[in-house]
C-alpha atoms as a PDB file:
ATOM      1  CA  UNK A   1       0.000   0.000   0.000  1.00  0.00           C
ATOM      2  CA  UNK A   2       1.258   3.780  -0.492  1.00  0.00           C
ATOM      3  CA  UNK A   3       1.214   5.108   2.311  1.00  0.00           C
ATOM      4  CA  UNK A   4       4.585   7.153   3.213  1.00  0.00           C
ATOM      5  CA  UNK A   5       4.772  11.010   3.786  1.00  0.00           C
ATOM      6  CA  UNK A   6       0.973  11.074   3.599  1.00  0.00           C
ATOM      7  CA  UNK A   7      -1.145  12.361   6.261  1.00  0.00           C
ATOM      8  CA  UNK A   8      -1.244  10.930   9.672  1.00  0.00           C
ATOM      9  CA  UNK A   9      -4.691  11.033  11.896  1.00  0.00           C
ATOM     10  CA  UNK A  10      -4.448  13.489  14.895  1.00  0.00           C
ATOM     11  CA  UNK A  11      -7.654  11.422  16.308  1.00  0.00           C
ATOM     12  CA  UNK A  12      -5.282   9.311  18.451  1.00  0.00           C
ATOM     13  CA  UNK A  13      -4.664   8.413  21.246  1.00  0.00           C
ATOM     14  CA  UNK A  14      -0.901   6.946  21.847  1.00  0.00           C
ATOM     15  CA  UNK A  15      -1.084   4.587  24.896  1.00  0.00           C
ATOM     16  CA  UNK A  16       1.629   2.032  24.211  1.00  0.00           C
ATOM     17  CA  UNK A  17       4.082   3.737  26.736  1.00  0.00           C
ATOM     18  CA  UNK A  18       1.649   3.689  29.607  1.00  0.00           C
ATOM     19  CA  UNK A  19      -0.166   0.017  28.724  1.00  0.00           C
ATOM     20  CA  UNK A  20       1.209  -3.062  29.267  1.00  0.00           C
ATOM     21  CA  UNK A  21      -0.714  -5.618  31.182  1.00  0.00           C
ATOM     22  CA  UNK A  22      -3.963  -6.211  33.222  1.00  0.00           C
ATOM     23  CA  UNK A  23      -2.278  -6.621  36.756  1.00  0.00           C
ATOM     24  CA  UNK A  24       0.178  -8.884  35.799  1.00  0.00           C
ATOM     25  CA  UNK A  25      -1.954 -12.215  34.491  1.00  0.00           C
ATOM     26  CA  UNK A  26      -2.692 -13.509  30.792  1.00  0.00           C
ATOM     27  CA  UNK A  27      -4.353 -11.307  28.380  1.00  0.00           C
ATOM     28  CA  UNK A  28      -7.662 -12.142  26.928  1.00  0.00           C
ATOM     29  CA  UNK A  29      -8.042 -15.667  25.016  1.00  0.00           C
ATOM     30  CA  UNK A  30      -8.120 -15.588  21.809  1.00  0.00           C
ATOM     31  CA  UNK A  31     -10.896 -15.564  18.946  1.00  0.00           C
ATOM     32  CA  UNK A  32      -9.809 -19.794  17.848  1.00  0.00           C
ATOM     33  CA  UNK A  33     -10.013 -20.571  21.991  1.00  0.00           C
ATOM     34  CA  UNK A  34     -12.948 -18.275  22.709  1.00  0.00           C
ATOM     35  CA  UNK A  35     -14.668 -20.041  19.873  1.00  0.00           C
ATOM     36  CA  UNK A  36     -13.743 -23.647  21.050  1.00  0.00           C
ATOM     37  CA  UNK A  37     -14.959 -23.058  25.039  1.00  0.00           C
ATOM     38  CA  UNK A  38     -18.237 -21.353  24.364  1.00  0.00           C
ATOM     39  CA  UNK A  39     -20.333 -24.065  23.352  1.00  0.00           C
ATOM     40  CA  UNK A  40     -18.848 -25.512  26.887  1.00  0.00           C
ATOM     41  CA  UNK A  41     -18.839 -22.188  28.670  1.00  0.00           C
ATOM     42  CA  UNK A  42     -22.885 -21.689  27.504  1.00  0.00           C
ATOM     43  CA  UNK A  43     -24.805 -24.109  29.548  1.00  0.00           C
ATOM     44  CA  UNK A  44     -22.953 -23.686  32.903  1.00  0.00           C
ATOM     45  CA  UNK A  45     -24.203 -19.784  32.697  1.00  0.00           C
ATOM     46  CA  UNK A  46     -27.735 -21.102  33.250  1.00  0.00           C
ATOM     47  CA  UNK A  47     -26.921 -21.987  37.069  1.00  0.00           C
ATOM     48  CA  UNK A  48     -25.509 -20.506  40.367  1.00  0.00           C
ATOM     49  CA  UNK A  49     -23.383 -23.600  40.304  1.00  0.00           C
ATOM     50  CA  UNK A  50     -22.076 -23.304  36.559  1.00  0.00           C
ATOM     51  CA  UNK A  51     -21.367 -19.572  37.393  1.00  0.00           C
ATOM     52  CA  UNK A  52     -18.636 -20.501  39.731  1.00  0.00           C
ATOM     53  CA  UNK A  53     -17.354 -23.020  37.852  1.00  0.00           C
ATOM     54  CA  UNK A  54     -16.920 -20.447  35.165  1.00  0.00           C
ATOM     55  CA  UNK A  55     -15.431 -18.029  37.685  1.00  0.00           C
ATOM     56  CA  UNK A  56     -12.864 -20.698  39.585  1.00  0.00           C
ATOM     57  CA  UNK A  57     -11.637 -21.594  36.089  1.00  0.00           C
ATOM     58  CA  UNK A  58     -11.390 -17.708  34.926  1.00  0.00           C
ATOM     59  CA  UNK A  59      -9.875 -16.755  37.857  1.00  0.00           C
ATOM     60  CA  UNK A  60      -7.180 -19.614  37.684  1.00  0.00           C
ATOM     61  CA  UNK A  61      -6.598 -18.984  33.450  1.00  0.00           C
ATOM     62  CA  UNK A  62      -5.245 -15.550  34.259  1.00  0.00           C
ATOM     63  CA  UNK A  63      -3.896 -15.351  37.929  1.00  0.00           C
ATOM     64  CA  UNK A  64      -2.131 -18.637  38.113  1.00  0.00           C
ATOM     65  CA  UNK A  65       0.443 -17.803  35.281  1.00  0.00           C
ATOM     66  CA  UNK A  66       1.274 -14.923  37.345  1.00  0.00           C
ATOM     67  CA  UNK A  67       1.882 -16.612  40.279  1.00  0.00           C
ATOM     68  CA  UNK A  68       4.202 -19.114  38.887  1.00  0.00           C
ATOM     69  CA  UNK A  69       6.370 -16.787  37.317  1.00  0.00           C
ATOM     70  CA  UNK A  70       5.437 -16.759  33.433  1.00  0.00           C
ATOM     71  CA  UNK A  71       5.749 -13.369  32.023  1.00  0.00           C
ATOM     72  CA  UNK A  72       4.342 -11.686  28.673  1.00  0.00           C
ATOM     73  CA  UNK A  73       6.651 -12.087  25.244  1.00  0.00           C
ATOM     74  CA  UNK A  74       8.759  -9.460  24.473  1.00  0.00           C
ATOM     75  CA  UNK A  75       8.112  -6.503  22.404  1.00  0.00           C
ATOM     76  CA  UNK A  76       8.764  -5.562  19.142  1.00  0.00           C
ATOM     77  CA  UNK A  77      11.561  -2.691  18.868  1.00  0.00           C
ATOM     78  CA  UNK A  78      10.549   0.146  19.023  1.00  0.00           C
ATOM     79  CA  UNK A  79      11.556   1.595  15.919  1.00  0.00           C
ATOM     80  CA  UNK A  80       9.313  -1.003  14.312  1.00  0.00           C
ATOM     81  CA  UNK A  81       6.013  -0.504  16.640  1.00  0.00           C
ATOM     82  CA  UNK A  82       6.665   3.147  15.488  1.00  0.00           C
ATOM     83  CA  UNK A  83       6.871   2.412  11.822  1.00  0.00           C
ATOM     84  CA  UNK A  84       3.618   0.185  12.158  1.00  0.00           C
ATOM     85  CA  UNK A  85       1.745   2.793  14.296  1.00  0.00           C
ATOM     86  CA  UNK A  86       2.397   5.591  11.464  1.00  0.00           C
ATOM     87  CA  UNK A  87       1.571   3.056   8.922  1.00  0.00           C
ATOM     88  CA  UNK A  88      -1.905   2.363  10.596  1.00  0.00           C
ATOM     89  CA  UNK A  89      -2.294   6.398  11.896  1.00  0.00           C
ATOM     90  CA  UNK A  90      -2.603   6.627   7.629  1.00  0.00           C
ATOM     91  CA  UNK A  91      -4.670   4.403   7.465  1.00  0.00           C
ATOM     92  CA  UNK A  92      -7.142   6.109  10.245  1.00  0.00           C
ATOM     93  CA  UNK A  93      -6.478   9.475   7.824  1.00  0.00           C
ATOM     94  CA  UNK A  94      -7.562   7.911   4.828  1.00  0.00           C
ATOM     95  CA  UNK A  95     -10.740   6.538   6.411  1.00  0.00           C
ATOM     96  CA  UNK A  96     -11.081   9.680   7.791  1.00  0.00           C
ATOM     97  CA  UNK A  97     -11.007  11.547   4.345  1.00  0.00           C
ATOM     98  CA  UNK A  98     -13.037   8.756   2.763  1.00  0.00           C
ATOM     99  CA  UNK A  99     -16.088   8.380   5.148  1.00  0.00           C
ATOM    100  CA  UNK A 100     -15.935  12.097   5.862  1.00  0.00           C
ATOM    101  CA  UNK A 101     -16.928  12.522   1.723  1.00  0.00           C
ATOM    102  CA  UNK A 102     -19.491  10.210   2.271  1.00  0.00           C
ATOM    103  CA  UNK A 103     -21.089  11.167   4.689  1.00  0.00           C
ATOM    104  CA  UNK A 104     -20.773  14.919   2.944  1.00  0.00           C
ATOM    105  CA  UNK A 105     -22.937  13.721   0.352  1.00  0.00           C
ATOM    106  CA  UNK A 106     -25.716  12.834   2.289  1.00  0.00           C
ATOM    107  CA  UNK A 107     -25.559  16.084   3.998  1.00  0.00           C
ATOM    108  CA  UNK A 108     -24.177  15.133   6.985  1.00  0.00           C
ATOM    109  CA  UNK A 109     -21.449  15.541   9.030  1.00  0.00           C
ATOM    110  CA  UNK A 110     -19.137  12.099   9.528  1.00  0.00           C
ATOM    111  CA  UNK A 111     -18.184  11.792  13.499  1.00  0.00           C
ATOM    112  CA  UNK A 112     -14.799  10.002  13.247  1.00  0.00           C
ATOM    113  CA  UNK A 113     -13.827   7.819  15.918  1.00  0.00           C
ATOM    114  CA  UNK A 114     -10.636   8.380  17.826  1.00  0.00           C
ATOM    115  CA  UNK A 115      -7.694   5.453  17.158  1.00  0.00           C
ATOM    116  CA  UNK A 116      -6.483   3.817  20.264  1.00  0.00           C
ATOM    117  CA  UNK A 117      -3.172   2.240  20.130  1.00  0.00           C
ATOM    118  CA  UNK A 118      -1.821   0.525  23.402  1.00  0.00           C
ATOM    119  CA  UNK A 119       0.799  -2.657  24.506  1.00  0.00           C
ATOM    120  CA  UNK A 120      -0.311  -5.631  26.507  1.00  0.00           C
ATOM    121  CA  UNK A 121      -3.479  -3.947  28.183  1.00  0.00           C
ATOM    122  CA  UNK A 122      -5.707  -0.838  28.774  1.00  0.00           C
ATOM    123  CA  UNK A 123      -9.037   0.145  29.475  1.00  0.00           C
ATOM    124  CA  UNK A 124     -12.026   0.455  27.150  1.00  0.00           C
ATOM    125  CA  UNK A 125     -15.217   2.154  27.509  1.00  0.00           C
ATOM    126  CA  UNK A 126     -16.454  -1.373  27.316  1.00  0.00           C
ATOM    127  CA  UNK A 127     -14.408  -3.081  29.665  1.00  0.00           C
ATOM    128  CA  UNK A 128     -10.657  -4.015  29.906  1.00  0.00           C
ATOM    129  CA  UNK A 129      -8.772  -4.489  26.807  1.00  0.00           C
ATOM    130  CA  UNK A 130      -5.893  -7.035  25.884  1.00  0.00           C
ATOM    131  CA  UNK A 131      -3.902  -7.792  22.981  1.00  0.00           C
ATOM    132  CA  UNK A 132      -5.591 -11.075  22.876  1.00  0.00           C
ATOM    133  CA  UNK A 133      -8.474 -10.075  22.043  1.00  0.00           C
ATOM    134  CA  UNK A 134      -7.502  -8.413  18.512  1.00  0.00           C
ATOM    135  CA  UNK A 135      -8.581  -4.631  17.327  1.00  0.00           C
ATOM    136  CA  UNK A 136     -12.233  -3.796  18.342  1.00  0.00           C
ATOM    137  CA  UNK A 137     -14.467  -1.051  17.870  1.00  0.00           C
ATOM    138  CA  UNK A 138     -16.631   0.175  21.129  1.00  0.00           C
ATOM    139  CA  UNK A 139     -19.311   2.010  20.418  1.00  0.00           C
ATOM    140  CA  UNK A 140     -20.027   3.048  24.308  1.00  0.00           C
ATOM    141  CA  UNK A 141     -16.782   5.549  23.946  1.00  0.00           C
ATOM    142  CA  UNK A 142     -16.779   5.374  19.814  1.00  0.00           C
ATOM    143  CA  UNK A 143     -13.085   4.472  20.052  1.00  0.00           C
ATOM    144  CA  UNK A 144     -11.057   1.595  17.541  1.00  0.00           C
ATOM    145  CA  UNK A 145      -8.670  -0.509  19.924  1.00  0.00           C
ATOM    146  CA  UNK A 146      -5.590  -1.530  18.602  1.00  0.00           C
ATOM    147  CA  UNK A 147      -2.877  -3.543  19.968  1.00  0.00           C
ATOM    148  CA  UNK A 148      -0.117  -3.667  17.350  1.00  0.00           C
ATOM    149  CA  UNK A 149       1.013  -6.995  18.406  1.00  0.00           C
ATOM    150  CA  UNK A 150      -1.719  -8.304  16.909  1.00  0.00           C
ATOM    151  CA  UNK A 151      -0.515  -7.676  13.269  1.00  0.00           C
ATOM    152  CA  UNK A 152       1.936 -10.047  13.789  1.00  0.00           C
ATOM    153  CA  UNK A 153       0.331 -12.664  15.093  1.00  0.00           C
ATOM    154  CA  UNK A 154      -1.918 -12.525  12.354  1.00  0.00           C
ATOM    155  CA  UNK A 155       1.180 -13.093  10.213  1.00  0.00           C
ATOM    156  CA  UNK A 156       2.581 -15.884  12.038  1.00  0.00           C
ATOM    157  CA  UNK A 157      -0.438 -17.712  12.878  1.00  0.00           C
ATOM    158  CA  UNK A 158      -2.835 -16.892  10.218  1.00  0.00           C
ATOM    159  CA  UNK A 159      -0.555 -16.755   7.338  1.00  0.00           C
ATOM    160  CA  UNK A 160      -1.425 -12.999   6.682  1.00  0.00           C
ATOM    161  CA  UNK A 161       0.814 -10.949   6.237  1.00  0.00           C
ATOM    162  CA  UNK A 162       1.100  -7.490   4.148  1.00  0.00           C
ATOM    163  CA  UNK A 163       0.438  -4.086   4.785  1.00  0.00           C
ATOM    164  CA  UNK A 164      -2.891  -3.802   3.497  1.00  0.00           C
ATOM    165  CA  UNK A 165      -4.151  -7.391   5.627  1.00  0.00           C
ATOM    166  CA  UNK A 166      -3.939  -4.944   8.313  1.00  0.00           C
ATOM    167  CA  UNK A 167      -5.600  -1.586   6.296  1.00  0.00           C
ATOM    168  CA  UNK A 168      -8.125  -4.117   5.634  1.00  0.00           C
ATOM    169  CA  UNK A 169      -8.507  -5.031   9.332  1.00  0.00           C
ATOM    170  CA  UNK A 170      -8.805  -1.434  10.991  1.00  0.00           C
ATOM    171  CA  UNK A 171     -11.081  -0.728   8.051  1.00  0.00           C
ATOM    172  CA  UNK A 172     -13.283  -3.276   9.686  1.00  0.00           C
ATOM    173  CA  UNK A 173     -13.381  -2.284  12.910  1.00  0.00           C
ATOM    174  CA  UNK A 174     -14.415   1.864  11.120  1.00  0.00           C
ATOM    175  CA  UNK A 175     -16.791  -0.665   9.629  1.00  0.00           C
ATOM    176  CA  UNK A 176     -18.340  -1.164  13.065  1.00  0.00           C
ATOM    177  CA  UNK A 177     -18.503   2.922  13.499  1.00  0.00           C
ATOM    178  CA  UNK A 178     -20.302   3.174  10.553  1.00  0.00           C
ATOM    179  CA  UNK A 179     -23.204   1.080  11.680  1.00  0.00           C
ATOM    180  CA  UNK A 180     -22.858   2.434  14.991  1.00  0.00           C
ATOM    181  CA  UNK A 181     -23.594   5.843  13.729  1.00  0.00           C
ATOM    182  CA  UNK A 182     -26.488   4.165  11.444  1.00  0.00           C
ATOM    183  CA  UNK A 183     -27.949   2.637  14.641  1.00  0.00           C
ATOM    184  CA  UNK A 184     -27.897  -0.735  13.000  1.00  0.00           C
ATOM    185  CA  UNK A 185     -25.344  -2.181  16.235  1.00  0.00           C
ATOM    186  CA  UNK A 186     -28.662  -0.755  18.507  1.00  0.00           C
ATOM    187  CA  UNK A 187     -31.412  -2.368  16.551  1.00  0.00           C
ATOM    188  CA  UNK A 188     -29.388  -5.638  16.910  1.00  0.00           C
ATOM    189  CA  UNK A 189     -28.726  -5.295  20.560  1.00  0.00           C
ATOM    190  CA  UNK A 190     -32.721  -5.127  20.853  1.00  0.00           C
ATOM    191  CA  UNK A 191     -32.750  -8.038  18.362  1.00  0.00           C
ATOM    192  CA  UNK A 192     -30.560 -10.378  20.112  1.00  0.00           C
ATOM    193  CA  UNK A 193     -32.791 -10.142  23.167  1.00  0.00           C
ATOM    194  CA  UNK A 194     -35.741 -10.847  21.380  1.00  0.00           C
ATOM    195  CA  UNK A 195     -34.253 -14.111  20.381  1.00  0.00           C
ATOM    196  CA  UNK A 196     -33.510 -17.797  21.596  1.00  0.00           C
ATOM    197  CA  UNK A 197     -30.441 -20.379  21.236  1.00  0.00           C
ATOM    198  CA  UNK A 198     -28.052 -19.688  18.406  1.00  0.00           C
ATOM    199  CA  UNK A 199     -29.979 -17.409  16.636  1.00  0.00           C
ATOM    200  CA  UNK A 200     -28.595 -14.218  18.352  1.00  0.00           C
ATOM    201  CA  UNK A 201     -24.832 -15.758  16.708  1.00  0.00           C
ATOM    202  CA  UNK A 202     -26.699 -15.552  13.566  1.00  0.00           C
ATOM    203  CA  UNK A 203     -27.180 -11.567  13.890  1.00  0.00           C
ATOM    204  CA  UNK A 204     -24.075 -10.909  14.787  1.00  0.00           C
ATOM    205  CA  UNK A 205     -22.374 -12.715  11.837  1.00  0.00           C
ATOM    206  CA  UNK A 206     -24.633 -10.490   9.634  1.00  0.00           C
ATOM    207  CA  UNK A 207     -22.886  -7.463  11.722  1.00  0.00           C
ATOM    208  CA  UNK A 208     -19.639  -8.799  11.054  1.00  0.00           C
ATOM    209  CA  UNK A 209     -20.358  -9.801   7.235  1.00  0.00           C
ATOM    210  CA  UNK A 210     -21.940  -5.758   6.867  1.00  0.00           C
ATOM    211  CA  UNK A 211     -18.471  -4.792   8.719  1.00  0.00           C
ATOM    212  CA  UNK A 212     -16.406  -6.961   6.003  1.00  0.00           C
ATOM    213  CA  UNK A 213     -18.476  -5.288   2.950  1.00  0.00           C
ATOM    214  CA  UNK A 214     -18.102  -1.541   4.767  1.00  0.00           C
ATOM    215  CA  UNK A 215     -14.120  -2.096   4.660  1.00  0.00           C
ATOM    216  CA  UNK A 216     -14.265  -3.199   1.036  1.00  0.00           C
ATOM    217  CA  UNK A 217     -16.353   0.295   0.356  1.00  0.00           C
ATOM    218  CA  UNK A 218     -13.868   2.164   1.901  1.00  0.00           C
ATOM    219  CA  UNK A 219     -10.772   0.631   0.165  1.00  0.00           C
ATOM    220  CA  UNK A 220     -13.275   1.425  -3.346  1.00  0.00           C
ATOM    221  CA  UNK A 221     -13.327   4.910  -2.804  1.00  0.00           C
ATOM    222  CA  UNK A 222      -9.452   5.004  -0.680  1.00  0.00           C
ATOM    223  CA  UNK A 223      -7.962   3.757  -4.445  1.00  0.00           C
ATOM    224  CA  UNK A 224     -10.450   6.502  -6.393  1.00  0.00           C
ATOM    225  CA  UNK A 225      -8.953   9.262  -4.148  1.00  0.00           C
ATOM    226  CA  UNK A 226      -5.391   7.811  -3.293  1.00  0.00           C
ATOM    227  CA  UNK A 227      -4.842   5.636  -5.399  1.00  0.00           C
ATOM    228  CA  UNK A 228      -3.336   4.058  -2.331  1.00  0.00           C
ATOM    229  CA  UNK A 229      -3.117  -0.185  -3.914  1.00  0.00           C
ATOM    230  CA  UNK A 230      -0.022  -1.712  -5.082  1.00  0.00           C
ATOM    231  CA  UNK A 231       0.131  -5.459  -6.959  1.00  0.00           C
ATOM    232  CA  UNK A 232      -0.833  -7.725  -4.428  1.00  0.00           C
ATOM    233  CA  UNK A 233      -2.610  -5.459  -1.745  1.00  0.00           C
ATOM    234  CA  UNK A 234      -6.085  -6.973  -2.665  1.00  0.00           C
ATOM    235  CA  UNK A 235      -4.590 -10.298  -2.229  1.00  0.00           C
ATOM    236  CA  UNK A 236      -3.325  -9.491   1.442  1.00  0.00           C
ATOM    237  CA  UNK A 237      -6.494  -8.090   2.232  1.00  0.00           C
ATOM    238  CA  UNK A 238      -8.690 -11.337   1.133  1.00  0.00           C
ATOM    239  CA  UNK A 239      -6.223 -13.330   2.758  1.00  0.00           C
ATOM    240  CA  UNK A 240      -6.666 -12.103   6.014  1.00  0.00           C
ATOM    241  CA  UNK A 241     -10.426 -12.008   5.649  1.00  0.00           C
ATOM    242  CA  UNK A 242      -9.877 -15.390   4.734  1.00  0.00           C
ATOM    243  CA  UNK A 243      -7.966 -16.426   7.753  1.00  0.00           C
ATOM    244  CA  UNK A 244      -9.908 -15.120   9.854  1.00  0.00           C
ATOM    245  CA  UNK A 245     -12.923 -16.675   8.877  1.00  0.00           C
ATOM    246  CA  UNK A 246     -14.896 -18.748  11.930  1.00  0.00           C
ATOM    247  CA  UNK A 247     -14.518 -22.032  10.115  1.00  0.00           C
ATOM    248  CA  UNK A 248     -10.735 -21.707   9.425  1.00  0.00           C
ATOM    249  CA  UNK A 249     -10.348 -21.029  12.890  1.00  0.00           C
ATOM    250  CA  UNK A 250     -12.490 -23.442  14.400  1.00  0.00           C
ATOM    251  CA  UNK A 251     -10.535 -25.589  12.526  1.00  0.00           C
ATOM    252  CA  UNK A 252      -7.398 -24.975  13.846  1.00  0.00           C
ATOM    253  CA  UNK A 253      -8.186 -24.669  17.515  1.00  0.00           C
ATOM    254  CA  UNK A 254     -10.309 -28.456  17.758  1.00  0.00           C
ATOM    255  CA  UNK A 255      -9.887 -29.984  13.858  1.00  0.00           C
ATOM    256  CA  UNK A 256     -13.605 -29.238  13.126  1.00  0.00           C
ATOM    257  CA  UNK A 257     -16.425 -26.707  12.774  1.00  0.00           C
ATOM    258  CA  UNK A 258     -19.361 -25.796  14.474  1.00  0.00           C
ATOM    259  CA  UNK A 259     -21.374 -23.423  12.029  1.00  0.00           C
ATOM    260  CA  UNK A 260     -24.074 -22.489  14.393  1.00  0.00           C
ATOM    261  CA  UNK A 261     -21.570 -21.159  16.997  1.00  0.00           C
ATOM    262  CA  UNK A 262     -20.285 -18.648  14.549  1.00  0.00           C
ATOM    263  CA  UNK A 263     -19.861 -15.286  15.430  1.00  0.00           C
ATOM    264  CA  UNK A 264     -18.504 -13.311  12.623  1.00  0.00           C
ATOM    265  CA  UNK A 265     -18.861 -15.645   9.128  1.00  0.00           C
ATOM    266  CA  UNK A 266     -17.211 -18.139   7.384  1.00  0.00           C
ATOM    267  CA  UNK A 267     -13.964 -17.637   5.238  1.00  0.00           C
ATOM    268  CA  UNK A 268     -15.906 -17.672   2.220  1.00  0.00           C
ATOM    269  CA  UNK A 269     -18.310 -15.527   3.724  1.00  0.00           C
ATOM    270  CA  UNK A 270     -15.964 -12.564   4.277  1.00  0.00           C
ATOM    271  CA  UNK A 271     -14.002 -12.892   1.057  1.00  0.00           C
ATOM    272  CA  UNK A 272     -17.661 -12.414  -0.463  1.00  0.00           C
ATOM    273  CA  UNK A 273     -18.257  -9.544   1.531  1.00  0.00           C
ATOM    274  CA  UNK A 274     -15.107  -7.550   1.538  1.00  0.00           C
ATOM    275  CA  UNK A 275     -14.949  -8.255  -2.449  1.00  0.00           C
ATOM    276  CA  UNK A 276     -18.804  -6.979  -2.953  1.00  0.00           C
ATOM    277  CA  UNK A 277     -17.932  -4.269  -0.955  1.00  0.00           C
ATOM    278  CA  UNK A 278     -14.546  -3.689  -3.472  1.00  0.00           C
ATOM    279  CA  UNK A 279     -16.172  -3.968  -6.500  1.00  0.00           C
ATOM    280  CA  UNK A 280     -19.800  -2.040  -5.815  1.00  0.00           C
ATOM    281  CA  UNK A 281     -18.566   1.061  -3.746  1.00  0.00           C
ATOM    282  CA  UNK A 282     -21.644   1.691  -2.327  1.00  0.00           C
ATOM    283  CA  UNK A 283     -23.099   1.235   1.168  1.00  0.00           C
ATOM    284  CA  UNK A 284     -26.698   0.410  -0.267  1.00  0.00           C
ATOM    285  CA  UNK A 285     -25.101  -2.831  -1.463  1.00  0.00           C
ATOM    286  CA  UNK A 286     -23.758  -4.381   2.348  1.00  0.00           C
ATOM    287  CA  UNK A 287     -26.925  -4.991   3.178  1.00  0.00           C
ATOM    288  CA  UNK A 288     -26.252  -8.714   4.578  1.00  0.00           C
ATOM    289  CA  UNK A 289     -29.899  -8.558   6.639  1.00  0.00           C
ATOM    290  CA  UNK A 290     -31.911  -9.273   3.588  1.00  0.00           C
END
């Protein structure tokens, strides 16, 4: 992606020299463990007695490490976490300058949300944050989350890498503004407690899938203004949504998939998404509720 000695978003907030850690324990799990428990995890939160079970074994997943003396890995330099947070402070700019038009041309003003950047830990206006848990967009505070770390663990683990895999992922989470500032994450909050079993999983994967397509709008009009891809960023980007995919990861944490425990869509799913989103332009045409 070009992206040097362009404009860098002033919406930030720089917290990687005062994060690092939740008091000392594990950070979050991640998305491929997360995804492997819950269908454990679910029934026990029916009963007092489940609820401590759920506690006792919470409690011991992110005190005991502490207590026996494990410690988190070590950080990138920090020439490199630099390079990486002006690469994705661009990035914020450009969706910034995109979504900003957009909104302009529906006679409205676009409220950006302020970039977050931290190391190991911090606090969210939705509840403690950790690098485990991957970027996220909370709409209580209107603030994108962003753990650099977590760019190369989706290299390492995931298999994508590239500059624009990780455009492609913030644009996601500004995805999630978008809708917030639609009310569409409201009208599924009311949904989801109108609704029973799995079916709640369902909405959210439409959130997700509308998320995937909103990030694919914005790289549309980011090329038309920019002209911001290079061979091969397109690739990166459906590789990552690829990777990321619930059945890919459910794959790799237990060997098989549960489809109606998905939370955010299948690999093919978000490839379909993010590419409809490419090739259309146009917010009318993310509409993954119909």
């Amino acid at each position: 992606m070009k992206w040097r000695d362009r404009k860098q978003s002033r919406n930030v907030e720089d917290r990687r020299s005062s994060s690092g850690g939740l008091g000392g324990g594990r950070g979050l799990p991640s998305i491929g463990t997360l995804m492997f428990l819950w269908p454990l995890v679910k029934p026990l939160l029916r009963s007092k007695l489940g609820l401590a079970v759920v506690g006792v074994g919470a409690a011991a997943y992110f005190f005991m490490p502490s207590l026996m003396g494990g410690g988190s890995p070590k950080p990138v330099s920090e020439a490199a976490d630099d390079e990486q947070a002006a690469f994705i402070k661009t990035v914020m700019a450009d969706t910034e300058a995109v979504w900003g038009n957009v909104f302009a041309q529906a006679g409205e003003r676009y409220p950006a949300p302020k970039l977050v950047l931290y190391r190991g830990g911090t606090r969210s206006g939705c509840g403690p944050a950790s690098s485990g848990m991957g970027p996220f967009y909370c709409p209580s505070d209107q603030k994108v989350y962003v753990d650099l770390s977590f760019f190369n663990d989706l290299k390492r683990k995931h298999g994508a890498g590239g500059d624009f895999a990780q455009a492609y992922v913030l644009a996601h989470e500004v995805g999630h503004h978008i809708q917030n500032m639609e009310g569409t994450l409201d009208k599924v909050q009311r949904a989801k407690q109108q609704v029973r079993g799995n079916d709640d999983n369902k909405l959210q994967v439409m959130v997700e899938l509308q998320a995937d397509c909103y990030a694919g709008v914005w790289t549309n009009h980011a090329q038309k203004k920019f002209k911001i891809l290079e061979a091969g960023d397109l690739e990166e980007a459906l590789t990552a949504a690829a990777s990321i995919g619930d059945d890919r990861l459910q794959k790799q944490a237990q060997g098989f998939a549960i489809p109606h425990t998905f939370t955010h869509g299948s690999s093919k799913q978000r490839v379909e998404w993010f590419s409809r989103g490419v090739k259309s332009g146009m917010l009318k045409d993310c509409n993954t509720f119909n």
